[in-house]
Protein backbone atom coordinates (compact mmCIF):
# COMPACT_ATOMS: atom_id res chain seq x y z
CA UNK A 1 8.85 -24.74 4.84
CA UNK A 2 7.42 -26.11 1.67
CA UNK A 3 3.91 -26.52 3.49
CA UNK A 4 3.95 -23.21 4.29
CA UNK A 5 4.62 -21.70 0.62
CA UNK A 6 1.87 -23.86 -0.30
CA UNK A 7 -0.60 -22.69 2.92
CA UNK A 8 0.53 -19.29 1.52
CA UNK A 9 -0.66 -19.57 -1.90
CA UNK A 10 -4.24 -21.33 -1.02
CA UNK A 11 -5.04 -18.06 1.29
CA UNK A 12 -3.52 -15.22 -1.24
CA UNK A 13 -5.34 -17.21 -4.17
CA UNK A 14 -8.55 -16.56 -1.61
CA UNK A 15 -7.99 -13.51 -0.83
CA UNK A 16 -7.13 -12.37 -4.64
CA UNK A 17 -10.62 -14.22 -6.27
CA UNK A 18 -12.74 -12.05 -3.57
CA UNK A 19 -10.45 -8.55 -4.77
CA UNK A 20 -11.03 -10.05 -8.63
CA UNK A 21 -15.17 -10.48 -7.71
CA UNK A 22 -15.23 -7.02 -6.09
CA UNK A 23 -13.43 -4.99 -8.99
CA UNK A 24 -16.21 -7.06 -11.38
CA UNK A 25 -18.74 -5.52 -9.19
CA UNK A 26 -17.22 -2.21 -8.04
CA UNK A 27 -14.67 -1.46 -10.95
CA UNK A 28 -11.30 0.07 -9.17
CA UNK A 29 -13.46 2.61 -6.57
CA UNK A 30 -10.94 2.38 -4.27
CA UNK A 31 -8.30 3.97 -5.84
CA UNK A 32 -9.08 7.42 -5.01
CA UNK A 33 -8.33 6.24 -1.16
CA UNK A 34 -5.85 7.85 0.20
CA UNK A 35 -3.24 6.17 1.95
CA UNK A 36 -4.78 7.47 5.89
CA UNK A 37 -8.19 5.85 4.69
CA UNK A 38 -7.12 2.32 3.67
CA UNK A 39 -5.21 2.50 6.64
CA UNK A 40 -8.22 3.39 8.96
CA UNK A 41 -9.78 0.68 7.13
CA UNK A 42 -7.69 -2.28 7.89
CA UNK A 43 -7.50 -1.01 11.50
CA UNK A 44 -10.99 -1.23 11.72
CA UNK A 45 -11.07 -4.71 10.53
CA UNK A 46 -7.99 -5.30 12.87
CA UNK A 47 -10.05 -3.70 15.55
CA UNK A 48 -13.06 -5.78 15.17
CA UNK A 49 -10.95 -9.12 15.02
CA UNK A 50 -9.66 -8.15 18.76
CA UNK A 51 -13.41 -8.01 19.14
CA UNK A 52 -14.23 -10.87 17.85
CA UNK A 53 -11.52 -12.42 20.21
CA UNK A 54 -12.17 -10.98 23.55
CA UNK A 55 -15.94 -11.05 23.37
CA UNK A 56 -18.34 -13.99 24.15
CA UNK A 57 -21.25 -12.67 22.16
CA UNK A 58 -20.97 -11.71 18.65
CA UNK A 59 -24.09 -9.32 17.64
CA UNK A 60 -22.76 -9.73 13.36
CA UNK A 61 -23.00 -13.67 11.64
CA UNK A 62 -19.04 -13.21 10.69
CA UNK A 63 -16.08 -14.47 12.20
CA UNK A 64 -12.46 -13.22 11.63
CA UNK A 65 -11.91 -15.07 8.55
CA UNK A 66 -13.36 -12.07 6.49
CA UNK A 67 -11.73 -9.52 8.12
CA UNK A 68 -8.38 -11.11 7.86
CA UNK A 69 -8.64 -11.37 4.30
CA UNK A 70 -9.73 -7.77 4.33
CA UNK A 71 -6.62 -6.74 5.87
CA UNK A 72 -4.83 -8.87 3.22
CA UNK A 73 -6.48 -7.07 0.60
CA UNK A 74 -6.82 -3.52 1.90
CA UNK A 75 -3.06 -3.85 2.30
CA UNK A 76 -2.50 -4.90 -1.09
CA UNK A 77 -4.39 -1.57 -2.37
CA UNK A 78 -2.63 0.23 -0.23
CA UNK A 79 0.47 -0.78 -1.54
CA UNK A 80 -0.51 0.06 -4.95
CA UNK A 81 -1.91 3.40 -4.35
CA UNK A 82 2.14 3.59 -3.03
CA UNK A 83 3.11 3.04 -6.74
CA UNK A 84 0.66 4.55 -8.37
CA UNK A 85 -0.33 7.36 -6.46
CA UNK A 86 -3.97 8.31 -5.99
CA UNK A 87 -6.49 8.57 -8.59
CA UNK A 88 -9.25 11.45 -8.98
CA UNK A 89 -11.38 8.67 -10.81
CA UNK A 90 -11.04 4.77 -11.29
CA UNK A 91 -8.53 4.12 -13.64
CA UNK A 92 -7.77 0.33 -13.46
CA UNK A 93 -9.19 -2.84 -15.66
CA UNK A 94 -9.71 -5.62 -13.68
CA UNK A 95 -7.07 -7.31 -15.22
CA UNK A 96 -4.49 -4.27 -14.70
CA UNK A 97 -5.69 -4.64 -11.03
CA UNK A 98 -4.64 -8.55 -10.77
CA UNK A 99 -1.81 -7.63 -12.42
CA UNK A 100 -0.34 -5.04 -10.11
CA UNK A 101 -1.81 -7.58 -7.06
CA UNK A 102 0.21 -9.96 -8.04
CA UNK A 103 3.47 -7.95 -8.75
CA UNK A 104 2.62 -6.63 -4.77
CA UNK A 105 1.73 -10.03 -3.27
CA UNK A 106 5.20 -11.63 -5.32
CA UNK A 107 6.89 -8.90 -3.21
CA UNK A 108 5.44 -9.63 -0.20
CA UNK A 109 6.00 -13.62 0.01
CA UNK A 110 9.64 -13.29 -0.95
CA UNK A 111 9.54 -10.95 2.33
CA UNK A 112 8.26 -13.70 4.19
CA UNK A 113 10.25 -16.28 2.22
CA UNK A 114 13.36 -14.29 3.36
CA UNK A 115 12.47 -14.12 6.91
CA UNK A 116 10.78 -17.68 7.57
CA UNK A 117 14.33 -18.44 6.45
CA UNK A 118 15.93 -16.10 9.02
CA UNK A 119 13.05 -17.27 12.04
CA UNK A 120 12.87 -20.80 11.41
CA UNK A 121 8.98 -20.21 10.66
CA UNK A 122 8.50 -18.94 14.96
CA UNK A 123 4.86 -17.55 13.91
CA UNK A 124 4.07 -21.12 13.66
CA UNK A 125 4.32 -20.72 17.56
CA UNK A 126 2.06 -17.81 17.64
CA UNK A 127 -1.49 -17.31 18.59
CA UNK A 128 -3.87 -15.96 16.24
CA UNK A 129 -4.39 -13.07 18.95
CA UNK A 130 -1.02 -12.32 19.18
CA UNK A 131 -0.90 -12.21 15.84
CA UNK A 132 -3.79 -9.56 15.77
CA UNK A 133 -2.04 -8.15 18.02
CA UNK A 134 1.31 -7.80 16.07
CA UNK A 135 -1.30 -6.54 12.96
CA UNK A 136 -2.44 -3.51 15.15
CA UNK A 137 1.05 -2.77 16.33
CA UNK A 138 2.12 -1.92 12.30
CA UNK A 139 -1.40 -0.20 12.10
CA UNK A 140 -0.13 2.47 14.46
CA UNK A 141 3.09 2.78 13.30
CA UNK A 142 1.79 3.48 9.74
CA UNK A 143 -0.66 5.78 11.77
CA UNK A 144 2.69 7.93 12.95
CA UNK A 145 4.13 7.26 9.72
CA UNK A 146 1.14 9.16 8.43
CA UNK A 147 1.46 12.11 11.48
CA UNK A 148 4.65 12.63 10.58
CA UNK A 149 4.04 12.95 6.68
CA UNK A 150 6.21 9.84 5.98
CA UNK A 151 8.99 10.76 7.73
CA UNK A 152 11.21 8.76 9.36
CA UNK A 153 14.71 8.34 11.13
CA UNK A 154 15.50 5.00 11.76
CA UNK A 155 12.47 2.97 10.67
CA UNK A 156 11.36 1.55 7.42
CA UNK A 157 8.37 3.05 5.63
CA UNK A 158 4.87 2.13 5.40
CA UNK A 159 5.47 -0.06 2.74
CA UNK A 160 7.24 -2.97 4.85
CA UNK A 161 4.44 -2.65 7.24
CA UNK A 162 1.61 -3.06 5.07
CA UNK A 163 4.13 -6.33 3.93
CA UNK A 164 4.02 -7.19 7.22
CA UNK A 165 0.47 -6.89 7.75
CA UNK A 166 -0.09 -8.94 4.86
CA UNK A 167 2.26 -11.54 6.16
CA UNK A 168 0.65 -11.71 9.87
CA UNK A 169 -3.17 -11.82 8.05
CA UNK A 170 -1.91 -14.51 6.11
CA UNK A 171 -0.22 -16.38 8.64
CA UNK A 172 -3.43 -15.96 11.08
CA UNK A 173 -5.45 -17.58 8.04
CA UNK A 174 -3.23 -20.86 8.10
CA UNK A 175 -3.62 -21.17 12.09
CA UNK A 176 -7.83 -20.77 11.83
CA UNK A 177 -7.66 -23.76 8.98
CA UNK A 178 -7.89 -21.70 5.94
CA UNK A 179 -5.45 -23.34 4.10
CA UNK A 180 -6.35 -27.02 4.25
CA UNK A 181 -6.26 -29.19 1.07
């Protein structure tokens, strides 16, 4: 399991220097999202993966790589706008943003820490696709989540599956080499 902590940190460090770039570039934009946008926008990267994986011809120069780590970070902003709440205008440093990433993506691993423990690491035996797969599933449950204005009766909120999300991207990173020394 120790490969995998370390897999995990090569693709969140990744994932986190592209987030750092953008909110050089872009300041912290994104934070008057609300939560039903970053959501359509992860299942549109989600969406274009499946693409990506059922089609022979690809009409775009990108490969699921990008989009993975676009659900990773997407995720990540969602679960701040969670704590935070939404902004009317952007109200984070780039260094207040990297903080509250990492606070989120700390979460998150122990999640997967926790149940890697539990599995025995079984997404090891996974396909990328079904992994995709698994990554739209939690889109449209947050999707109901969001119908139902957050309500729930026996599931966990939108919170565990943008975790989970997070997680699967991650994991889907590993299998397509992205976290080779």
């Amino acid at each position: 399991m120790q490969d995998t902590f370390t897999q995990y940190d090569i693709v969140i460090n990744n994932c986190r220097d592209l987030f750092s770039r953008k909110m050089t570039d872009y300041g912290s934009a994104w934070r008057i999202l609300r939560l039903p946008s970053l959501t359509d926008q992860i299942f549109i990267k989600a969406q274009r993966i499946r693409s990506l994986q059922e089609n022979e011809v690809r009409k775009v120069d990108e490969g699921e790589v990008p989009e993975f780590i676009g659900i990773i970070n997407y995720s990540i902003m969602a679960l701040i706008q969670l704590e935070k709440g939404i902004a009317e205008q952007p109200d984070l440093s780039p260094e207040e943003a990297t903080e509250l990433y990492n606070k989120h993506i700390g979460i998150t691993k122990e999640l997967m820490m926790n149940k890697n423990h539990d599995y025995g690491e079984a997404w090891r035996d996974l396909r990328v696709s079904s992994l995709t797969d698994l990554i739209l599933q939690k889109l449209l449950r947050v999707k109901q989540i969001e119908d139902n204005k957050g309500k729930t009766l026996v599931s966990e909120g939108v919170d565990a599956n943008y975790q989970d999300m997070i997680n699967y991207a991650v994991f889907a990173m590993i299998h397509l080499g992205q976290a080779d020394n």
